[in-house]
N, C-alpha and C. Protein backbone atom coordinates (compact mmCIF):
# COMPACT_ATOMS: atom_id res chain seq x y z
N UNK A 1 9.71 30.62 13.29
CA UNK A 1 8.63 30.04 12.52
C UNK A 1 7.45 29.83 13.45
N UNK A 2 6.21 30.65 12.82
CA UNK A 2 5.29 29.64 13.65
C UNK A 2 4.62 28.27 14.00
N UNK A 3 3.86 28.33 14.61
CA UNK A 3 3.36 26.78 15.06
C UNK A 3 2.59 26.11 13.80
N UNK A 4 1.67 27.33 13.02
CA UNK A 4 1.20 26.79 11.94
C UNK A 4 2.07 26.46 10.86
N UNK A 5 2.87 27.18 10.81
CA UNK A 5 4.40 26.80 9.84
C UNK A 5 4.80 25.55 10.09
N UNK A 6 5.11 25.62 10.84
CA UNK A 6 6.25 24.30 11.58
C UNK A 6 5.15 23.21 11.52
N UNK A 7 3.89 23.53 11.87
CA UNK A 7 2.74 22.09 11.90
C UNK A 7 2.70 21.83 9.89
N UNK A 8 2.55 22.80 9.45
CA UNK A 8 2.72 22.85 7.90
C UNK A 8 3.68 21.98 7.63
N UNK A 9 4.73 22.48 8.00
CA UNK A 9 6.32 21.64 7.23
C UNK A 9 6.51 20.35 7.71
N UNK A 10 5.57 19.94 9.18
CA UNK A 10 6.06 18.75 9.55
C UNK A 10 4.75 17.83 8.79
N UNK A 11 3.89 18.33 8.59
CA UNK A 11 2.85 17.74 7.81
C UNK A 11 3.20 16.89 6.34
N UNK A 12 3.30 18.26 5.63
CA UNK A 12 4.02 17.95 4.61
C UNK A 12 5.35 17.02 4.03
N UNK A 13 6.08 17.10 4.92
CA UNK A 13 7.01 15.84 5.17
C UNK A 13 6.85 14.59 5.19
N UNK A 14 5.68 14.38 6.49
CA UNK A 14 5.23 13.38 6.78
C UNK A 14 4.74 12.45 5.56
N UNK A 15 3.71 13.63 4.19
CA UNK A 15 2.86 13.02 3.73
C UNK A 15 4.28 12.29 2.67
N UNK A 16 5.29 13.71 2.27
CA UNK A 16 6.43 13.06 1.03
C UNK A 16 6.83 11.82 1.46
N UNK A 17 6.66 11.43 2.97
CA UNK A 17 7.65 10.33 2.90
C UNK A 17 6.69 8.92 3.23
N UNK A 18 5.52 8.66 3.48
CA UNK A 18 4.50 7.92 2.66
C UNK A 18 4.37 7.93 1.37
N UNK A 19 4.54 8.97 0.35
CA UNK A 19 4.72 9.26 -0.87
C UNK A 19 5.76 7.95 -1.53
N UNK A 20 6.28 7.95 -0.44
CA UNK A 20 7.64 7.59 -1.36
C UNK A 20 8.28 5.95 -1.01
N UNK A 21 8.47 5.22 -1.56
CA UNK A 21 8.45 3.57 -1.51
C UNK A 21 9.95 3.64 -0.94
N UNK A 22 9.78 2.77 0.75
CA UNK A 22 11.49 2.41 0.59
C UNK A 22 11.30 1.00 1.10
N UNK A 23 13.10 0.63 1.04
CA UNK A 23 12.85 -0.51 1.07
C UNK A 23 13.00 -1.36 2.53
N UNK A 24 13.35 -0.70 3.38
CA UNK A 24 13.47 -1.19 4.58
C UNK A 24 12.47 -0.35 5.40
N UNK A 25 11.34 -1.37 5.79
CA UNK A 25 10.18 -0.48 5.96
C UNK A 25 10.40 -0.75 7.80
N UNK A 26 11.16 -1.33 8.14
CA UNK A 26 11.17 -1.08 9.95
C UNK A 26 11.59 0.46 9.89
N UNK A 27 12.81 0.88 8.87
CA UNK A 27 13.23 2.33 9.37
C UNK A 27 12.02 3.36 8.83
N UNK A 28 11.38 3.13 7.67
CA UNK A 28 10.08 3.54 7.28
C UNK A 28 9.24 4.03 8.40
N UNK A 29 8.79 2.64 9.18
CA UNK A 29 8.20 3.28 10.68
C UNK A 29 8.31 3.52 11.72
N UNK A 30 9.81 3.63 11.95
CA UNK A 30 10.21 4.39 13.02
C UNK A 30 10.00 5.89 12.66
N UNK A 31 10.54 5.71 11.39
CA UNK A 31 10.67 7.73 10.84
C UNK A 31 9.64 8.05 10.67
N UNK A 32 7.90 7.01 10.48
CA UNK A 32 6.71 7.42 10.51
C UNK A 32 6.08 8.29 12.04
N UNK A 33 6.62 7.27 12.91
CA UNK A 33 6.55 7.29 14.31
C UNK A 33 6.67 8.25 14.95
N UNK A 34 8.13 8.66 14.39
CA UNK A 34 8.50 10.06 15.22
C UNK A 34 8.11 11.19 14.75
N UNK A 35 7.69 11.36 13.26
CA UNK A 35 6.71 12.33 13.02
C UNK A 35 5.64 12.73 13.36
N UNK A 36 4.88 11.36 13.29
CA UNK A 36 3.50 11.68 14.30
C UNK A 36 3.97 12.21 15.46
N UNK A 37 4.38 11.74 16.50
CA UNK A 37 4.87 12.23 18.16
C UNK A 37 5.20 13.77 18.21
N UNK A 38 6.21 13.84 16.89
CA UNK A 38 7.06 15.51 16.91
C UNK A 38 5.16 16.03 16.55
N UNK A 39 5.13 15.60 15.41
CA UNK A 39 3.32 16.24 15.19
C UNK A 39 2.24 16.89 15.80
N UNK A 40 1.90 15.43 16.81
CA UNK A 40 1.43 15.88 17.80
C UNK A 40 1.83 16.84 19.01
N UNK A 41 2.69 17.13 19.17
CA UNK A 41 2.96 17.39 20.12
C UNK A 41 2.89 19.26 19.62
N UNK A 42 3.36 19.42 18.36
CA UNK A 42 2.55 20.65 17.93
C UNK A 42 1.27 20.77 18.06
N UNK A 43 0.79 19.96 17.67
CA UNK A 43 -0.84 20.12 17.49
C UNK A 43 -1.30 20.53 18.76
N UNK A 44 -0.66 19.77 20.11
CA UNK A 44 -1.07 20.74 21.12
C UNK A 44 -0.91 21.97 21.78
N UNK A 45 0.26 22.64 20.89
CA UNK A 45 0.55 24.11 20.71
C UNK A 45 -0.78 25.02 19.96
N UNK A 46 -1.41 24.34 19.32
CA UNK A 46 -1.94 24.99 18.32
C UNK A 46 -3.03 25.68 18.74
N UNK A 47 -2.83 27.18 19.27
CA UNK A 47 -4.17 28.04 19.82
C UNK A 47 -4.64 29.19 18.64
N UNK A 48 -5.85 29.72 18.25
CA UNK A 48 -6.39 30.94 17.84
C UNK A 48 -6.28 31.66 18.46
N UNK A 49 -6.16 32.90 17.94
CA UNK A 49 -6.48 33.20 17.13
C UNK A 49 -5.40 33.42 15.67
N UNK A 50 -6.22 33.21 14.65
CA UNK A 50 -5.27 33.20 13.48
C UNK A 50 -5.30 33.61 11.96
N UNK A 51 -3.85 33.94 11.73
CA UNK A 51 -4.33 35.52 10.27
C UNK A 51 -4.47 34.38 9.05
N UNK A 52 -5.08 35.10 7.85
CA UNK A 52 -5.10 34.78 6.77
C UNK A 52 -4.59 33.69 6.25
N UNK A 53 -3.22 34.02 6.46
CA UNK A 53 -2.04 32.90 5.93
C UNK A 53 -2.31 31.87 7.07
N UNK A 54 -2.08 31.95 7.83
CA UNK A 54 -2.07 30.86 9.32
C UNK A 54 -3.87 29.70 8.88
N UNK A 55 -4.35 30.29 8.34
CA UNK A 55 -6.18 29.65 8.22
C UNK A 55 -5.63 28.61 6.74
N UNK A 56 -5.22 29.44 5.57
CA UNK A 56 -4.61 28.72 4.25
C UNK A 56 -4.04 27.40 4.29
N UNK A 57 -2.73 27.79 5.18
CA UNK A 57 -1.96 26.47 5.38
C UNK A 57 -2.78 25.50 6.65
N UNK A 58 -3.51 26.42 7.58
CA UNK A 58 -4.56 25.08 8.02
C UNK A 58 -5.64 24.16 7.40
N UNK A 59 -6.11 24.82 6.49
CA UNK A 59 -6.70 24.30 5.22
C UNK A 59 -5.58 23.22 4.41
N UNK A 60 -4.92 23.69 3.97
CA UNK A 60 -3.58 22.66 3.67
C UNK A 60 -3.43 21.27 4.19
N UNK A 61 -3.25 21.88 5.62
CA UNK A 61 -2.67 20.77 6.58
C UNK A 61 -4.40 19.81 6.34
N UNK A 62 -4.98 20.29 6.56
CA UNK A 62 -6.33 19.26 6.78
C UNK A 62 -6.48 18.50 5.30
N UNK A 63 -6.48 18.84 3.93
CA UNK A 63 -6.28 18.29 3.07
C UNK A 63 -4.87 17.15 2.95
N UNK A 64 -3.97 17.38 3.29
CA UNK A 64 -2.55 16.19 3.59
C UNK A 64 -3.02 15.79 4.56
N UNK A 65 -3.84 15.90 5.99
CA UNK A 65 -4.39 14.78 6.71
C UNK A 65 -4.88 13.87 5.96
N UNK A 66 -6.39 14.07 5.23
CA UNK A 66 -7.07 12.98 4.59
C UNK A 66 -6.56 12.19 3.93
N UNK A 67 -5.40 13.03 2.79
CA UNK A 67 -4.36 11.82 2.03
C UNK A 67 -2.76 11.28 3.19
N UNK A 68 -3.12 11.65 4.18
CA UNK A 68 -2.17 10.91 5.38
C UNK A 68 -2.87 9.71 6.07
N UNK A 69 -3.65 10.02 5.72
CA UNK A 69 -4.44 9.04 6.68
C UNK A 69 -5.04 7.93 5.60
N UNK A 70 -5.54 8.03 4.65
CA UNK A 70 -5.63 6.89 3.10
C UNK A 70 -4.39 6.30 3.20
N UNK A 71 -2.98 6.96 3.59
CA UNK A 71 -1.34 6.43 2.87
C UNK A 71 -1.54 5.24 3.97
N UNK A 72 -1.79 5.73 5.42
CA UNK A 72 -1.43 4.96 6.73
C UNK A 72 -2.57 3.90 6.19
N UNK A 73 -3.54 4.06 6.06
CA UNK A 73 -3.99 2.92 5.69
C UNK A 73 -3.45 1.85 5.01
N UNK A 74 -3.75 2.44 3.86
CA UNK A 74 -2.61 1.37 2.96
C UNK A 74 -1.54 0.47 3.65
N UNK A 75 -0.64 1.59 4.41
CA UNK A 75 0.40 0.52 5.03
C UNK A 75 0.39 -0.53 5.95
N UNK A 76 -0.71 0.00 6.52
CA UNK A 76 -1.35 -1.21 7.73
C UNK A 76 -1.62 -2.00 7.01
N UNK A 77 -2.26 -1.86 5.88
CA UNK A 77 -3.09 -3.30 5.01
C UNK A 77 -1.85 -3.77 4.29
N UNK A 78 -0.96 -3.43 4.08
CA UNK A 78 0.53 -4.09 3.75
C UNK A 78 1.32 -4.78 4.40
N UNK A 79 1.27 -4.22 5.75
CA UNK A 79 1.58 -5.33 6.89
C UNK A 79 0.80 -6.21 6.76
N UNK A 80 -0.33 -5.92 7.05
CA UNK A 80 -1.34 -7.39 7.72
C UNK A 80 -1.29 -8.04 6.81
N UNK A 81 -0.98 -8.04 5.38
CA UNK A 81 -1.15 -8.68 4.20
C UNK A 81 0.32 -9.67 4.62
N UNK A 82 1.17 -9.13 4.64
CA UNK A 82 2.41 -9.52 5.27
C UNK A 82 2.54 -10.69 6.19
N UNK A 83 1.60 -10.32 7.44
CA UNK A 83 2.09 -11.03 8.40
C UNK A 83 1.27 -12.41 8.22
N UNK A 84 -0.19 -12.00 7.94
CA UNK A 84 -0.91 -13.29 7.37
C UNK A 84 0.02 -14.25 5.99
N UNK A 85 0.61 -14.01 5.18
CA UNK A 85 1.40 -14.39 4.56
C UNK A 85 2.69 -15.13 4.77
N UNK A 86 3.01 -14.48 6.04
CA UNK A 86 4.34 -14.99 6.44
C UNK A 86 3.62 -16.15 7.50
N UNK A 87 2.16 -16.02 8.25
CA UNK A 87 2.00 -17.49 9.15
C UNK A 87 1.96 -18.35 8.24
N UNK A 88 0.93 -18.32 7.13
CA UNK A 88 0.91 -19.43 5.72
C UNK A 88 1.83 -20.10 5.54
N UNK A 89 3.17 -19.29 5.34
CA UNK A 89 4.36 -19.52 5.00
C UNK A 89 5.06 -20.79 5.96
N UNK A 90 4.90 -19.94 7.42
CA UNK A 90 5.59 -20.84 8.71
C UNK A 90 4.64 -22.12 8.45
N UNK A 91 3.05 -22.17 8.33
CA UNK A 91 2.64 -23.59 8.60
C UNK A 91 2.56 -24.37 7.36
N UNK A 92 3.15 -24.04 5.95
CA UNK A 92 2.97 -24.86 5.03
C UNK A 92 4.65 -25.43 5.54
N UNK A 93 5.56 -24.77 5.73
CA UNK A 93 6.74 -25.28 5.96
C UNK A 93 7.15 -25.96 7.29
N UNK A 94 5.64 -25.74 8.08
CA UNK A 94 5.82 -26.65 9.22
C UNK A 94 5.53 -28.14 8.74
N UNK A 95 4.17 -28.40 8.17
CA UNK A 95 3.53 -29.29 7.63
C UNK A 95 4.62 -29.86 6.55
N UNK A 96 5.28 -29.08 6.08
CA UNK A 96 6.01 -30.36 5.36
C UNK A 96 7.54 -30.93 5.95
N UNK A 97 7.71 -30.24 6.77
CA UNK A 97 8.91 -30.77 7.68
C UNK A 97 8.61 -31.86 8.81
N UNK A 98 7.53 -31.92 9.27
CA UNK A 98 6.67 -32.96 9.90
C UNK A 98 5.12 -33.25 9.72
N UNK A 99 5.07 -33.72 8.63
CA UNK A 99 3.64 -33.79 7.99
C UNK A 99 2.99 -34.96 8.68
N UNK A 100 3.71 -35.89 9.86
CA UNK A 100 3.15 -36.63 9.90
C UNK A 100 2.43 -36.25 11.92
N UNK A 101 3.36 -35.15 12.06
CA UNK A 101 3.22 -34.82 13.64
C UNK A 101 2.08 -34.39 13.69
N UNK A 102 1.02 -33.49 12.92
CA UNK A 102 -0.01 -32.39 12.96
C UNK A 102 -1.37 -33.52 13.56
N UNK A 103 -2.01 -33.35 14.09
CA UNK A 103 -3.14 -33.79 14.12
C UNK A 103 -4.11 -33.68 12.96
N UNK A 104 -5.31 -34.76 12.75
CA UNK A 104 -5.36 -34.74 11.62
C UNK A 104 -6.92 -33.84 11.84
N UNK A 105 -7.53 -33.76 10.41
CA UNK A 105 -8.47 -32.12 10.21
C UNK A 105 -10.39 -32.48 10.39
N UNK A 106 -10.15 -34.11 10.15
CA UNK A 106 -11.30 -34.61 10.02
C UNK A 106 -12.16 -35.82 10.60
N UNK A 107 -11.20 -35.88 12.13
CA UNK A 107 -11.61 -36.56 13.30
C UNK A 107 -11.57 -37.97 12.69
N UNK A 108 -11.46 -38.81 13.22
CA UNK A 108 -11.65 -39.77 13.62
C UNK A 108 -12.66 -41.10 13.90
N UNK A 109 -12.65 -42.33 13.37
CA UNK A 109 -13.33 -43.60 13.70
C UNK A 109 -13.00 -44.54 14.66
N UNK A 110 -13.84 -44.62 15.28
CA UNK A 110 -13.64 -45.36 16.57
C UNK A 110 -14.66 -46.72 16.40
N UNK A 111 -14.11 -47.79 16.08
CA UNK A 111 -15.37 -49.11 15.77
C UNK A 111 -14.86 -49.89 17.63
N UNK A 112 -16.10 -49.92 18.41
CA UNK A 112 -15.93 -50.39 19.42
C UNK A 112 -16.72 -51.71 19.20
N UNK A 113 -15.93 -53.13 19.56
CA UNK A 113 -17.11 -54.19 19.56
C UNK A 113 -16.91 -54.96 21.09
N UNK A 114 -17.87 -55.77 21.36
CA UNK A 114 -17.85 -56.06 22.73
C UNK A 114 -17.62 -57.72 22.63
């Protein structure tokens, strides 16, 4: 197979499995991970000159970039949605397990008389 093949099929893969909702998303991005890496590492195979078919599926591949790269988005903004969610989480359940430890939000009166 060639390099444009093989960059094709690993492309395409890549994009089905952003495509596709699972539920344990640590193994999600490991298997994201190693696609990119295997990916790249074609991509630096990738010399001209090149026939007909070889130009098509590079056309291809550059169209599943743009919707690869919208998916990765998304998922980053699913994390971060995540992780901001989960501190909320830790300090509303800090605050009510010791609501009285926190320092308070709106400073303080100090009446000094002599």
């Amino acid at each position: 197979m060639g390099i444009v093949q093989n960059l094709h099929q690993q492309t395409s893969e890549l994009y089905s499995l952003l495509k596709s909702k699972q539920e344990n998303r640590d193994d999600l991005i490991k298997r994201i991970n190693a696609l990119l890496e295997e990916r790249q590492q074609t991509i630096r195979l990738f010399q001209p000159p090149f026939t007909k078919e070889e130009k098509r599926l590079a056309e291809e591949i550059l169209i599943y970039d743009k919707k690869i790269n919208a998916r990765l988005s998304d998922v980053m903004g699913e994390i971060k949605r995540d992780i901001v969610a989960l501190k909320v989480k830790k300090q509303k359940h800090l605050k009510y397990e010791k609501p009285y430890n926190l320092s308070p939000q709106d400073g303080m009166f100090l009446d000094k008389k002599n």
